[in-house]
Protein backbone atom coordinates (compact mmCIF):
# COMPACT_ATOMS: atom_id res chain seq x y z
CA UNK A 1 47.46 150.65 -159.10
CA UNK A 2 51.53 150.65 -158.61
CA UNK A 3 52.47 149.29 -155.30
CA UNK A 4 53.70 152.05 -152.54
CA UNK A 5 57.32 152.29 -152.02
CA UNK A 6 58.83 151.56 -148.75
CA UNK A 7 59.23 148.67 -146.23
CA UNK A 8 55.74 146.83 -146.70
CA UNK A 9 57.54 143.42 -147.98
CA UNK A 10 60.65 142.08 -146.34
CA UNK A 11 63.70 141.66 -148.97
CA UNK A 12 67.27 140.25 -148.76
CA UNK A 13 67.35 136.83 -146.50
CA UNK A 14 64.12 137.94 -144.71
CA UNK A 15 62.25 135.85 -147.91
CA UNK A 16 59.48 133.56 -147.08
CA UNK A 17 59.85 130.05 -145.59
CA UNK A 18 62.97 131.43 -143.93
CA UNK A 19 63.44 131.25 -139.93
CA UNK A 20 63.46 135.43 -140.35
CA UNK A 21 60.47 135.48 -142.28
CA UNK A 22 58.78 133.61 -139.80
CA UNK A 23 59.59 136.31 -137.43
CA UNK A 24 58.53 138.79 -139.59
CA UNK A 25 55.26 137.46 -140.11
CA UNK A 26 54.62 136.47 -136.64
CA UNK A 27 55.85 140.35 -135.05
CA UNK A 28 54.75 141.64 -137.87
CA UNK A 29 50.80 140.44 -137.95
CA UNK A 30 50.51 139.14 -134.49
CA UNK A 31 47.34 137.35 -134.04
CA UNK A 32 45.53 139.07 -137.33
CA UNK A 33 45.23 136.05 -139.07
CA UNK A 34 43.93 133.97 -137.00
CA UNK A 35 39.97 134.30 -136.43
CA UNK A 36 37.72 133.34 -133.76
CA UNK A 37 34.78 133.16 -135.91
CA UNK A 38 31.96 134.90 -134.73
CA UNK A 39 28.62 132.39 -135.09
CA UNK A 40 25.52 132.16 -133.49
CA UNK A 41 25.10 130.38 -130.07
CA UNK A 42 21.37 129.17 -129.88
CA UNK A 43 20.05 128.25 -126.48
CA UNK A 44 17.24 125.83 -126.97
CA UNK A 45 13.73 127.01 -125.13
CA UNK A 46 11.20 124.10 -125.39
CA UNK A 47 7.59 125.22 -126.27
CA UNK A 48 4.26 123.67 -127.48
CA UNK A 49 3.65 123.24 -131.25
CA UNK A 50 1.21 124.00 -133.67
CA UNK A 51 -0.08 124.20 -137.07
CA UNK A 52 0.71 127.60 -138.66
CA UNK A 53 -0.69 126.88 -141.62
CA UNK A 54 -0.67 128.90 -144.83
CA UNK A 55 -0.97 127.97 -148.58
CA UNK A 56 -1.56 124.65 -150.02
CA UNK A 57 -2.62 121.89 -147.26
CA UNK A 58 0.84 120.22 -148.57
CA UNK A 59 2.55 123.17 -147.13
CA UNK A 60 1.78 123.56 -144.03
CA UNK A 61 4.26 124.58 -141.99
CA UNK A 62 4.58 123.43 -137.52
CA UNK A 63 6.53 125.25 -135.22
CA UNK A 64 8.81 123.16 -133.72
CA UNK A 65 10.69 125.29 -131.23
CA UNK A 66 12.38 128.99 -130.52
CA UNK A 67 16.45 128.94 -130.12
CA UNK A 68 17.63 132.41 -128.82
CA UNK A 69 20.78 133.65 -130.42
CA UNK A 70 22.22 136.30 -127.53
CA UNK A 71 25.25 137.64 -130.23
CA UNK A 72 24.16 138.93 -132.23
CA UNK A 73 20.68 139.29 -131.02
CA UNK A 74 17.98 137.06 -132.78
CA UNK A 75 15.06 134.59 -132.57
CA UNK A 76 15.90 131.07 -134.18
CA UNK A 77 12.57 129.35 -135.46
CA UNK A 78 12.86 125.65 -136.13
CA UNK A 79 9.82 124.73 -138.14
CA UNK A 80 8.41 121.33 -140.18
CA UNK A 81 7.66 121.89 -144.11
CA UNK A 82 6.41 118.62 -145.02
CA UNK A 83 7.72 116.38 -142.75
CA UNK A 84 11.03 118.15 -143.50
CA UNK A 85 12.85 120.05 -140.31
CA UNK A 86 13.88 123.96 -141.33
CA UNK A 87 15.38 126.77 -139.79
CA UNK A 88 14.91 130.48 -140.33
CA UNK A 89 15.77 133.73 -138.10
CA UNK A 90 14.55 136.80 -137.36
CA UNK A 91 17.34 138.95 -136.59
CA UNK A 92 17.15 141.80 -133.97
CA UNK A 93 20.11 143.35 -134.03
CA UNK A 94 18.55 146.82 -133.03
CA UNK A 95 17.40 145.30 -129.83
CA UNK A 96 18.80 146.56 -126.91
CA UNK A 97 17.13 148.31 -123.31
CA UNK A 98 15.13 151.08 -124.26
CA UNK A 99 13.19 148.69 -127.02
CA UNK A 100 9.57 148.47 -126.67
CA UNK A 101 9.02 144.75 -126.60
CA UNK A 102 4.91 144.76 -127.29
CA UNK A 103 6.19 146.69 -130.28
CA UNK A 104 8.32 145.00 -131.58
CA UNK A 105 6.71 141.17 -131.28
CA UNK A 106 3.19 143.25 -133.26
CA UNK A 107 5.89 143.55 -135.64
CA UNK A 108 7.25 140.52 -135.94
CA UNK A 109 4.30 138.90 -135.63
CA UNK A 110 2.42 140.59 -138.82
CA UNK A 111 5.96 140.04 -140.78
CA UNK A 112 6.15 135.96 -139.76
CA UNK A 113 3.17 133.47 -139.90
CA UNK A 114 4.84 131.45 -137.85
CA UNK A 115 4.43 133.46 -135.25
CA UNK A 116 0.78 132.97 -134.42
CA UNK A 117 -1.49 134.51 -131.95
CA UNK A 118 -0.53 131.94 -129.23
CA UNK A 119 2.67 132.26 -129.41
CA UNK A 120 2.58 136.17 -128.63
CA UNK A 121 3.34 135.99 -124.54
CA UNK A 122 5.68 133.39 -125.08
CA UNK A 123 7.83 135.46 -127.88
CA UNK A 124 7.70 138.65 -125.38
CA UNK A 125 8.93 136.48 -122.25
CA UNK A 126 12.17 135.34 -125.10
CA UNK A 127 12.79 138.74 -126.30
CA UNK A 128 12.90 140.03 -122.49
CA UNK A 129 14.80 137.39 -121.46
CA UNK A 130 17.36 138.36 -124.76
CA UNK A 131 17.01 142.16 -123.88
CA UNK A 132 17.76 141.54 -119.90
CA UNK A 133 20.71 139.13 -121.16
CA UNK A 134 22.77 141.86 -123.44
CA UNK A 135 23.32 144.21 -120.94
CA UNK A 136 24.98 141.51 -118.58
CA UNK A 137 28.51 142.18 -118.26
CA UNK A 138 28.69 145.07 -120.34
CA UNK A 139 30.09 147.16 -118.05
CA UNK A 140 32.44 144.28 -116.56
CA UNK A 141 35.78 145.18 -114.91
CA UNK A 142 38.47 142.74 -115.16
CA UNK A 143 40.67 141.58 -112.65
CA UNK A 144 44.01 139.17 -113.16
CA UNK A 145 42.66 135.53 -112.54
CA UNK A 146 45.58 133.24 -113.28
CA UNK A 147 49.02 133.39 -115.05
CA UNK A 148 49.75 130.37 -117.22
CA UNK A 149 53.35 129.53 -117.62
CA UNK A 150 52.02 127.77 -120.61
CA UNK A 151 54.47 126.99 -123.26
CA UNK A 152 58.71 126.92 -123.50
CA UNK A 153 58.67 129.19 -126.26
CA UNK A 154 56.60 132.26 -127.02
CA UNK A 155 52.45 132.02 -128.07
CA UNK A 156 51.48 132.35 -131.29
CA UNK A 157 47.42 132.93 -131.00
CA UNK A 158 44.56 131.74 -128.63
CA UNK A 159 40.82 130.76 -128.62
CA UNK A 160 37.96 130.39 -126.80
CA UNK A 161 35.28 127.77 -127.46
CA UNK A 162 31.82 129.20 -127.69
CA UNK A 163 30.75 128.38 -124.28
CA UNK A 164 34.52 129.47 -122.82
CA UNK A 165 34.94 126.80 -121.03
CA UNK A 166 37.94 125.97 -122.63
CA UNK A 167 40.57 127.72 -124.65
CA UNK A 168 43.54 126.26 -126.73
CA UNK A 169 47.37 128.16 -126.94
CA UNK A 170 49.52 127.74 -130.22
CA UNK A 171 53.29 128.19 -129.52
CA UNK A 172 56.50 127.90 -130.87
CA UNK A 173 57.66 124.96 -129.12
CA UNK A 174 55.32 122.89 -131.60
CA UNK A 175 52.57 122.31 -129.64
CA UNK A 176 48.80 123.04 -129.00
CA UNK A 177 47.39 123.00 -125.28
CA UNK A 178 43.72 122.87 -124.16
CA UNK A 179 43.01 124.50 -120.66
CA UNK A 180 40.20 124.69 -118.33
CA UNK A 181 39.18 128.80 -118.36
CA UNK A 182 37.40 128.00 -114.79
CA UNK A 183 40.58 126.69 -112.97
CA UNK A 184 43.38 127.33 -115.46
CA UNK A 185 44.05 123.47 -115.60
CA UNK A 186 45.76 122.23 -118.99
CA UNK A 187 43.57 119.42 -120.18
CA UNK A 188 45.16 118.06 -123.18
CA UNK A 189 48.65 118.67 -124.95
CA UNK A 190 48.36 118.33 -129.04
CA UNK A 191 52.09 116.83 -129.54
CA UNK A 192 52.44 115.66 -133.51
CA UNK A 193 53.84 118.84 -135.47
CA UNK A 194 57.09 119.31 -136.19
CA UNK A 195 57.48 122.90 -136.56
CA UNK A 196 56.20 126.11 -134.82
CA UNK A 197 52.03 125.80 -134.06
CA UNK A 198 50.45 128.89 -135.83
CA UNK A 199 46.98 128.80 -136.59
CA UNK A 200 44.24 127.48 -133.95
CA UNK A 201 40.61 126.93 -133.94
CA UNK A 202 37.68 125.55 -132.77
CA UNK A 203 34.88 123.97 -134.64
CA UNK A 204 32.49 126.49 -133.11
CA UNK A 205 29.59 126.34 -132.04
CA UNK A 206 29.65 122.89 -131.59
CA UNK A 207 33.41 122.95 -130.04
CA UNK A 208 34.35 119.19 -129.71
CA UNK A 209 37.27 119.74 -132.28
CA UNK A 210 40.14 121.64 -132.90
CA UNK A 211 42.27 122.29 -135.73
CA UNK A 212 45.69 123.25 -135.87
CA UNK A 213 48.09 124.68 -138.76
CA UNK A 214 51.81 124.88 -138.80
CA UNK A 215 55.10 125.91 -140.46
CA UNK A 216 55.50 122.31 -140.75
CA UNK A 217 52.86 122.66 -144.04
CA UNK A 218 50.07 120.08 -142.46
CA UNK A 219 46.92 121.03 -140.92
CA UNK A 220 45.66 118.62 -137.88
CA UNK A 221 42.30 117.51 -136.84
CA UNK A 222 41.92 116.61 -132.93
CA UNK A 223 39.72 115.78 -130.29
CA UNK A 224 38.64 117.99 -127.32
CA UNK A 225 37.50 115.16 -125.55
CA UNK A 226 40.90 112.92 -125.50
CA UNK A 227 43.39 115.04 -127.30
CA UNK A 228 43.94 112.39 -129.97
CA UNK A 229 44.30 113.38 -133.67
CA UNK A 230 41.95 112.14 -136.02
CA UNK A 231 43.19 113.31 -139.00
CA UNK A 232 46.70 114.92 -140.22
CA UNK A 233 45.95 117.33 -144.14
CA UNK A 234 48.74 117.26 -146.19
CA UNK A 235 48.93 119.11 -149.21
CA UNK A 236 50.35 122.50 -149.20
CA UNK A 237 54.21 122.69 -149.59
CA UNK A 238 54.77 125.84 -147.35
CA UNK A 239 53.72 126.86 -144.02
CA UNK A 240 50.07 127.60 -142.73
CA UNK A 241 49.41 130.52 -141.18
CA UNK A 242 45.67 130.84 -141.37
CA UNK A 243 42.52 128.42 -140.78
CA UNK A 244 39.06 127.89 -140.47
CA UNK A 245 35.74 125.68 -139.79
CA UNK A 246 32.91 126.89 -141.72
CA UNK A 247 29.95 126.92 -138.94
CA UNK A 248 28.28 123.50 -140.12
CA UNK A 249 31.40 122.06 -139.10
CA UNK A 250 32.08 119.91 -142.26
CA UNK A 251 34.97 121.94 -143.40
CA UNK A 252 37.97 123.36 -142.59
CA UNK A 253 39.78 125.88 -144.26
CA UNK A 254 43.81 126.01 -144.46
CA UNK A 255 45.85 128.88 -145.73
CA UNK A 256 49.53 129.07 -146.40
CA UNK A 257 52.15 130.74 -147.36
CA UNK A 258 52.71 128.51 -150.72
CA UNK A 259 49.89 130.89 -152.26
CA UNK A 260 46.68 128.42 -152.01
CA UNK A 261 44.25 127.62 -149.41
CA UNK A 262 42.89 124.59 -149.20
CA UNK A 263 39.19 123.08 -148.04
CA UNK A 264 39.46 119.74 -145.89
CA UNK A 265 36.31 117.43 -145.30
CA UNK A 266 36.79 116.73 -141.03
CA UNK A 267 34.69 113.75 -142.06
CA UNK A 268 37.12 111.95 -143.63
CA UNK A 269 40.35 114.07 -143.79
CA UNK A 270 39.85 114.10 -147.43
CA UNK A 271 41.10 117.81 -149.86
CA UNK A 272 37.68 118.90 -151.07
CA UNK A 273 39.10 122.20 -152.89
CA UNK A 274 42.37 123.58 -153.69
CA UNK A 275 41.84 127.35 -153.96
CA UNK A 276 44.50 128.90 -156.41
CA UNK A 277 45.14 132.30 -157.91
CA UNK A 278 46.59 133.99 -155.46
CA UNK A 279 50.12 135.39 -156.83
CA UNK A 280 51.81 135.74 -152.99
CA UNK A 281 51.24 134.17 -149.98
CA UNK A 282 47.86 133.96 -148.29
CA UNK A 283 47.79 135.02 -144.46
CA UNK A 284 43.85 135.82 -143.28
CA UNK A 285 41.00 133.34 -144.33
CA UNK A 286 37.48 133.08 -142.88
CA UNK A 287 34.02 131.71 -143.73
CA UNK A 288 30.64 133.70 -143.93
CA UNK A 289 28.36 133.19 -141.36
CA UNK A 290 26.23 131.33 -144.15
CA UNK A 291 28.88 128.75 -144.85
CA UNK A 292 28.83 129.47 -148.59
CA UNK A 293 31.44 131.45 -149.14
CA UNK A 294 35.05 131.90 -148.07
CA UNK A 295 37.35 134.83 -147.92
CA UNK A 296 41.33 134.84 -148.70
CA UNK A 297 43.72 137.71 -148.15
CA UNK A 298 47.15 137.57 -149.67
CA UNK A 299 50.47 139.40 -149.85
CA UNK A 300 49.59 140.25 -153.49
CA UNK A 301 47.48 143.10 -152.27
CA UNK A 302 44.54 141.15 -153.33
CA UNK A 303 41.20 139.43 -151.41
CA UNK A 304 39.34 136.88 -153.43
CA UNK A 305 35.87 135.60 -152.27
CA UNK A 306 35.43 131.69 -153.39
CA UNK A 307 32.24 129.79 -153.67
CA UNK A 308 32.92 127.11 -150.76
CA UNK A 309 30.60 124.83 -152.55
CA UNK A 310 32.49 124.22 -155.75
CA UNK A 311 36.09 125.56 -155.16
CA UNK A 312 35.48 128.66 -157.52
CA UNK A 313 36.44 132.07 -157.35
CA UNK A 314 33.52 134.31 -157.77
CA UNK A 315 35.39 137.72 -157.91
CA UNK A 316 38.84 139.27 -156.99
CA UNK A 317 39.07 142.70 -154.62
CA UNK A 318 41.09 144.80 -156.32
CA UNK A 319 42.47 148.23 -154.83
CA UNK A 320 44.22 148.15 -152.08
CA UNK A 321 48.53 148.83 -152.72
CA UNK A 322 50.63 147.25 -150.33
CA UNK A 323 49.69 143.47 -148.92
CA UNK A 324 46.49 142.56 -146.90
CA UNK A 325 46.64 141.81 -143.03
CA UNK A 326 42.53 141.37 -142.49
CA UNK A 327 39.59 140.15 -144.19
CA UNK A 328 36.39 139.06 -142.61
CA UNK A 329 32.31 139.84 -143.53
CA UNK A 330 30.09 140.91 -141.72
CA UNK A 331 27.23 139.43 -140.15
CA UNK A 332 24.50 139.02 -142.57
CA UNK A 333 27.61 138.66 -145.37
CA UNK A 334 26.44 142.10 -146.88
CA UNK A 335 29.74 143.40 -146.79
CA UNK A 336 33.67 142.76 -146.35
CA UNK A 337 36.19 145.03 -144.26
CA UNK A 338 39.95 144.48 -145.63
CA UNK A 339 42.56 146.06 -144.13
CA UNK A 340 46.43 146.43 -145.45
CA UNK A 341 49.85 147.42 -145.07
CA UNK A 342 49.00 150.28 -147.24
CA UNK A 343 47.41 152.07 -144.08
CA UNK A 344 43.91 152.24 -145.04
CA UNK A 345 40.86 149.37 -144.75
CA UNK A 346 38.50 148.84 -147.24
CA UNK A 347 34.48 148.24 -147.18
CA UNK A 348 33.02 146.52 -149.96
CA UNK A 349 29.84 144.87 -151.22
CA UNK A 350 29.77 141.75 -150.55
CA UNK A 351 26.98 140.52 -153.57
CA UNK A 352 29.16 142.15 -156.66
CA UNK A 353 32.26 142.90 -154.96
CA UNK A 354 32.44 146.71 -155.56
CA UNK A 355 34.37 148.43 -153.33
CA UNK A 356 31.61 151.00 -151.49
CA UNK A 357 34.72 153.41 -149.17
CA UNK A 358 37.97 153.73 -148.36
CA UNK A 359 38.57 154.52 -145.18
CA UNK A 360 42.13 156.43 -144.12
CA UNK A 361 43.53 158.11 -141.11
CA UNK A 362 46.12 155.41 -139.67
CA UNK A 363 49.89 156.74 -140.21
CA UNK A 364 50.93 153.44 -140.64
CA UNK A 365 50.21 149.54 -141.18
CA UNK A 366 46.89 148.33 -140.84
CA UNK A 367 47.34 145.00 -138.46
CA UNK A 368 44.10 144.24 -137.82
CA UNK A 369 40.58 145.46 -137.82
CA UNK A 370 36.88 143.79 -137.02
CA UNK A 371 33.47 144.71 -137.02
CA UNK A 372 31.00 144.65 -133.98
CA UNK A 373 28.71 141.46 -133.75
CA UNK A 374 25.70 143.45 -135.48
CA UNK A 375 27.86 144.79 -138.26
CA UNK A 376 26.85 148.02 -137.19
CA UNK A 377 30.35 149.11 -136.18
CA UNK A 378 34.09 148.01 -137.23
CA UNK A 379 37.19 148.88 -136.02
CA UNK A 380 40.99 149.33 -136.61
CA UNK A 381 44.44 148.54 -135.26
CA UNK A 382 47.53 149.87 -136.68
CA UNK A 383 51.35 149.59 -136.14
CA UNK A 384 50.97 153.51 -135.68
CA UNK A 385 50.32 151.99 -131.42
CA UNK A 386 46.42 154.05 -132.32
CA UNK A 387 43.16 152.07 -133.00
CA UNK A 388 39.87 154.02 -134.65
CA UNK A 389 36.45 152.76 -134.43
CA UNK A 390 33.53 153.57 -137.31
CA UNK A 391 29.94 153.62 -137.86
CA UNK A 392 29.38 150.93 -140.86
CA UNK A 393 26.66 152.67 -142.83
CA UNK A 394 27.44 156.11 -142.67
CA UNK A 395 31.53 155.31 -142.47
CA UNK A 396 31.65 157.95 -139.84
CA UNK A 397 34.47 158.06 -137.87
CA UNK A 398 33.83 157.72 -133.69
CA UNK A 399 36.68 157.15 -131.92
CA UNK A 400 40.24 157.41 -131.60
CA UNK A 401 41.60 155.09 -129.11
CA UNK A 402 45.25 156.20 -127.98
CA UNK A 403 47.44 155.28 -125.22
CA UNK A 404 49.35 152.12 -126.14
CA UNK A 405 53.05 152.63 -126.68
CA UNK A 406 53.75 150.15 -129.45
CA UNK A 407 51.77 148.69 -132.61
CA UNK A 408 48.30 146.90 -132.06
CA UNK A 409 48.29 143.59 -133.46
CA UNK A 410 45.13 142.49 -132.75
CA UNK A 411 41.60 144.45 -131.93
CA UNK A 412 38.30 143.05 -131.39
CA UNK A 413 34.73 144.15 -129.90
CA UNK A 414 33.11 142.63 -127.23
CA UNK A 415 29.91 140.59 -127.84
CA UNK A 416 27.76 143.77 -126.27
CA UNK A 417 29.60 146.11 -128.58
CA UNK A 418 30.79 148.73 -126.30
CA UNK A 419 33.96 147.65 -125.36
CA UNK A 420 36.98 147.09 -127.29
CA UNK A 421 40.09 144.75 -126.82
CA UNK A 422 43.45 145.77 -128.03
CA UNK A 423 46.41 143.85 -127.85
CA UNK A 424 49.86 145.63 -128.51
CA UNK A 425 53.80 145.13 -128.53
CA UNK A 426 53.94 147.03 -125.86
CA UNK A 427 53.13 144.51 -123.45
CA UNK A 428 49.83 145.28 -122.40
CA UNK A 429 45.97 144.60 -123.55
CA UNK A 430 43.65 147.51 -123.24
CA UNK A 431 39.62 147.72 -122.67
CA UNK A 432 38.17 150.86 -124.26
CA UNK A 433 35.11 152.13 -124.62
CA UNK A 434 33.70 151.95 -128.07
CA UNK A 435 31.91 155.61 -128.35
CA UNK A 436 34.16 157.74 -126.74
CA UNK A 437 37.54 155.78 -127.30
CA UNK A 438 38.57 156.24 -123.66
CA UNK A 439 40.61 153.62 -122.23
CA UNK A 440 38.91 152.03 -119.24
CA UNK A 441 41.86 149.83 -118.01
CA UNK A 442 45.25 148.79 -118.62
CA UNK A 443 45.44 144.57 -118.48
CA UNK A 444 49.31 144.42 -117.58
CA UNK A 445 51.83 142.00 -116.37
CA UNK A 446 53.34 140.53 -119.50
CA UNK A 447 56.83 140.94 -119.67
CA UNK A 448 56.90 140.89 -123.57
CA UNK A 449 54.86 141.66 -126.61
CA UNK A 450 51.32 140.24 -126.80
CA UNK A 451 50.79 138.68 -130.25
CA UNK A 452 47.03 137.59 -129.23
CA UNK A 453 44.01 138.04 -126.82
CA UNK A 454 40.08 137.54 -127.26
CA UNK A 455 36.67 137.77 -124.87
CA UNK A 456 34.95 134.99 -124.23
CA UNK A 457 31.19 134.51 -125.95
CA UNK A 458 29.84 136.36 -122.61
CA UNK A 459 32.19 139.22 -122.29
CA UNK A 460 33.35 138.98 -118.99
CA UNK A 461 36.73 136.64 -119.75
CA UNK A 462 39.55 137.79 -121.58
CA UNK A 463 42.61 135.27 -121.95
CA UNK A 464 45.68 137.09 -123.11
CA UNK A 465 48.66 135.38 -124.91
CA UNK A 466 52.60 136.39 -125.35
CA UNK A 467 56.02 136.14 -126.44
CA UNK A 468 57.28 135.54 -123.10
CA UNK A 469 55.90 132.27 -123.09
CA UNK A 470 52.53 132.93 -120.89
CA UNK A 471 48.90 133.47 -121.06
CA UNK A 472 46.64 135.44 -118.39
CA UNK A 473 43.07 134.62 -117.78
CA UNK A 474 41.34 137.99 -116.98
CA UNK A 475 37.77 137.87 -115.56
């Protein structure tokens, strides 16, 4: 398929690893490559064990303990298999008030073994506790906590750690801060790069690290706890505009504009992988929520999926014309959502890499686009100043959310699924309700573009950052 005519790709001195491209890219994309990976928080509950034994005497399996996982909902079973310590799920990402708990653990118990007779009450009590817990906050209002007059030159992206009670700030001024979301204190300043601060990330869920990618073409590895750097990845020989941790937090992932990616061990600081075959520059990377494979979108209007255990590519998505400004999977890694500057995103399966629809309706650049927590719904944001939301399986379109007067850079749901975040050049962030695509309020106070903005794991914090140099906490 012939690229589309038109403006997609920058030409005369606007050519990458100029000071205008970097403008382009940053205006251009905002915060959509950059992702706060969505992974499972497990809250330990400590129960009695026993034998739940099936098979061969030299299986037999002992229920250690139940984690819930609140987003999205599930029950976490950590079990011994011959002395050896396992983990399985059972996700319940239907679950939500109206469920009929007794139901549903009769289920669950005739489907898992594990789940014996006397552990019946005590799986009802969890599933209650997880039902009572999703509707917290989903109906939150937010109010203007604190303004951060953060950096000396505009933001580049923000994140949350899983527990929010910290976030981090990229910036042009070539640095990385950590801040206190309580009191709005800023704990640590990363100092070390010598060029503009692009990508950021925790190591979520375990959040006592942070990486941090730059123009400057290095990737650093630093301490939540003292601010120091362990570790500073050299390699690629253009700027990096995308990372990663995969959720075992033994990786990270670096993207750049010099048309690789690259896998770093946070052990050692050793390369692992170089990832090439790209033909352009790569500008949205993220892990599965497995850990075994890892997604790349480039400028060459391609996505390729990579086995993140050997380095290999295990297939190329082909289709889309113009270049790629989002790729992610979904929960259970069933499926991938691209979106491009050719004004339509893309679902595909995920296990052969097929693409399964093609979904249109923007009037301009796709920026960004995500799907809910339970897969069950994804969104878009386009420089056309609309978003749309859609039902996964049947690609139905919902909503239409309009009222922002300037391209959406960045969109994402909350971890309830009802409420959307948009963040736009036009100054403000918007919450919108997910069915109906009404806009519930107007976060504004900026005096410039926003170029990022994300909830916290609960819902009820939203930290907003921008080009004039500022961040808001919202809660």
């Amino acid at each position: 398929m012939e690229p589309r005519a038109g403006p997609s790709r920058p030409s005369g001195p606007q050519q990458p690893g100029s000071p205008a491209w970097r403008i382009h890219l940053q205006e251009k994309l905002g915060g959509a490559c950059a992702f706060v990976s969505a992974l499972r928080r497990c809250l330990s509950v400590s129960m009695a064990t026993k034998a739940a034994g099936w098979g061969s005497q030299s299986e037999k399996m002992k229920l250690k303990s139940l984690l819930l996982r609140y987003y999205p909902p599930g029950i976490m079973l950590e079990y011994e298999k011959n002395g050896e310590l396992k983990m399985k799920s059972i996700d319940l990402l239907d679950l939500d008030s109206s469920t009929d708990v007794r139901a549903l653990v009769e289920d669950i118990q005739k489907a898992e073994p594990l789940v014996t007779a006397s552990k019946v009450e005590q799986v009802t009590l969890l599933i209650r506790r997880l039902q009572e817990k999703l509707g917290r906050y989903s109906n939150h209002s937010f109010q203007l906590f604190k303004v951060l007059r953060a950096h000396i030159l505009p933001l580049t992206n923000v994140a949350l750690n899983k527990s929010g009670s910290c976030f981090i700030t990229g910036s042009y001024d070539r640095t990385c801060k950590l801040w206190d979301t309580a009191s709005g204190e800023e704990l640590h300043t990363l100092e070390g790069h010598k060029n503009v601060v692009y990508a950021i990330a925790f190591n979520n869920p375990y959040g006592d690290k942070i990486a941090t990618g730059s123009f400057d073409k290095t990737c650093k590895l630093w301490s939540v706890e003292t601010g120091k750097c362990y570790y500073t990845f050299r390699g690629h020989t253009a700027e990096i505009v995308c990372l990663s941790f995969n959720p075992q937090s033994t990786l990270v992932a670096t993207g750049s504009m010099d048309t690789t990616a690259k896998l770093w061990n946070i052990q050692n600081g050793e390369e692992v992988f170089t990832l090439t075959g790209h033909s352009a520059e790569i500008i949205s990377l993220s892990f599965n929520t497995s850990g075994n494979r890892i997604i790349t979108g480039s400028f060459d209007h391609t996505v390729a999926v990579w086995d993140a255990e050997t380095g290999k590519k295990v297939y190329t998505l082909i289709g889309h014309c113009a270049e790629i400004s989002s790729a992610l999977f979904n929960w259970d890694c069933s499926l991938i959502l691209t979106g491009s500057m050719d004004k339509t995103c893309m679902l595909w399966d995920a296990t052969n890499g097929k693409c399964v629809a093609t979904i249109t309706g923007h009037n301009d650049e796709i920026l960004d686009s995500c799907f809910d927590y339970t897969g069950k719904f994804f969104a878009t944001s386009s420089a056309d100043g609309t978003a749309r939301v859609y039902h996964t399986a049947t690609r139905k379109f919902i909503a239409k959310l309009e009222g922002h007067e300037g391209e959406i850079s960045k969109i994402s749901f909350n971890p309830q699924g009802n409420r959307l975040l948009t963040g736009s050049s036009d100054k403000t962030a918007r919450i919108w309700d997910a069915q109906t695509g009404q806009c519930l309020q107007v976060l504004e106070g900026h005096t410039d573009e926003i170029f990022s903005c994300a909830f916290n794991y609960q819902g009820n914090i939203v930290i907003t950052g921008s080009k004039d140099n500022t961040c808001r906490i919202w809660r």
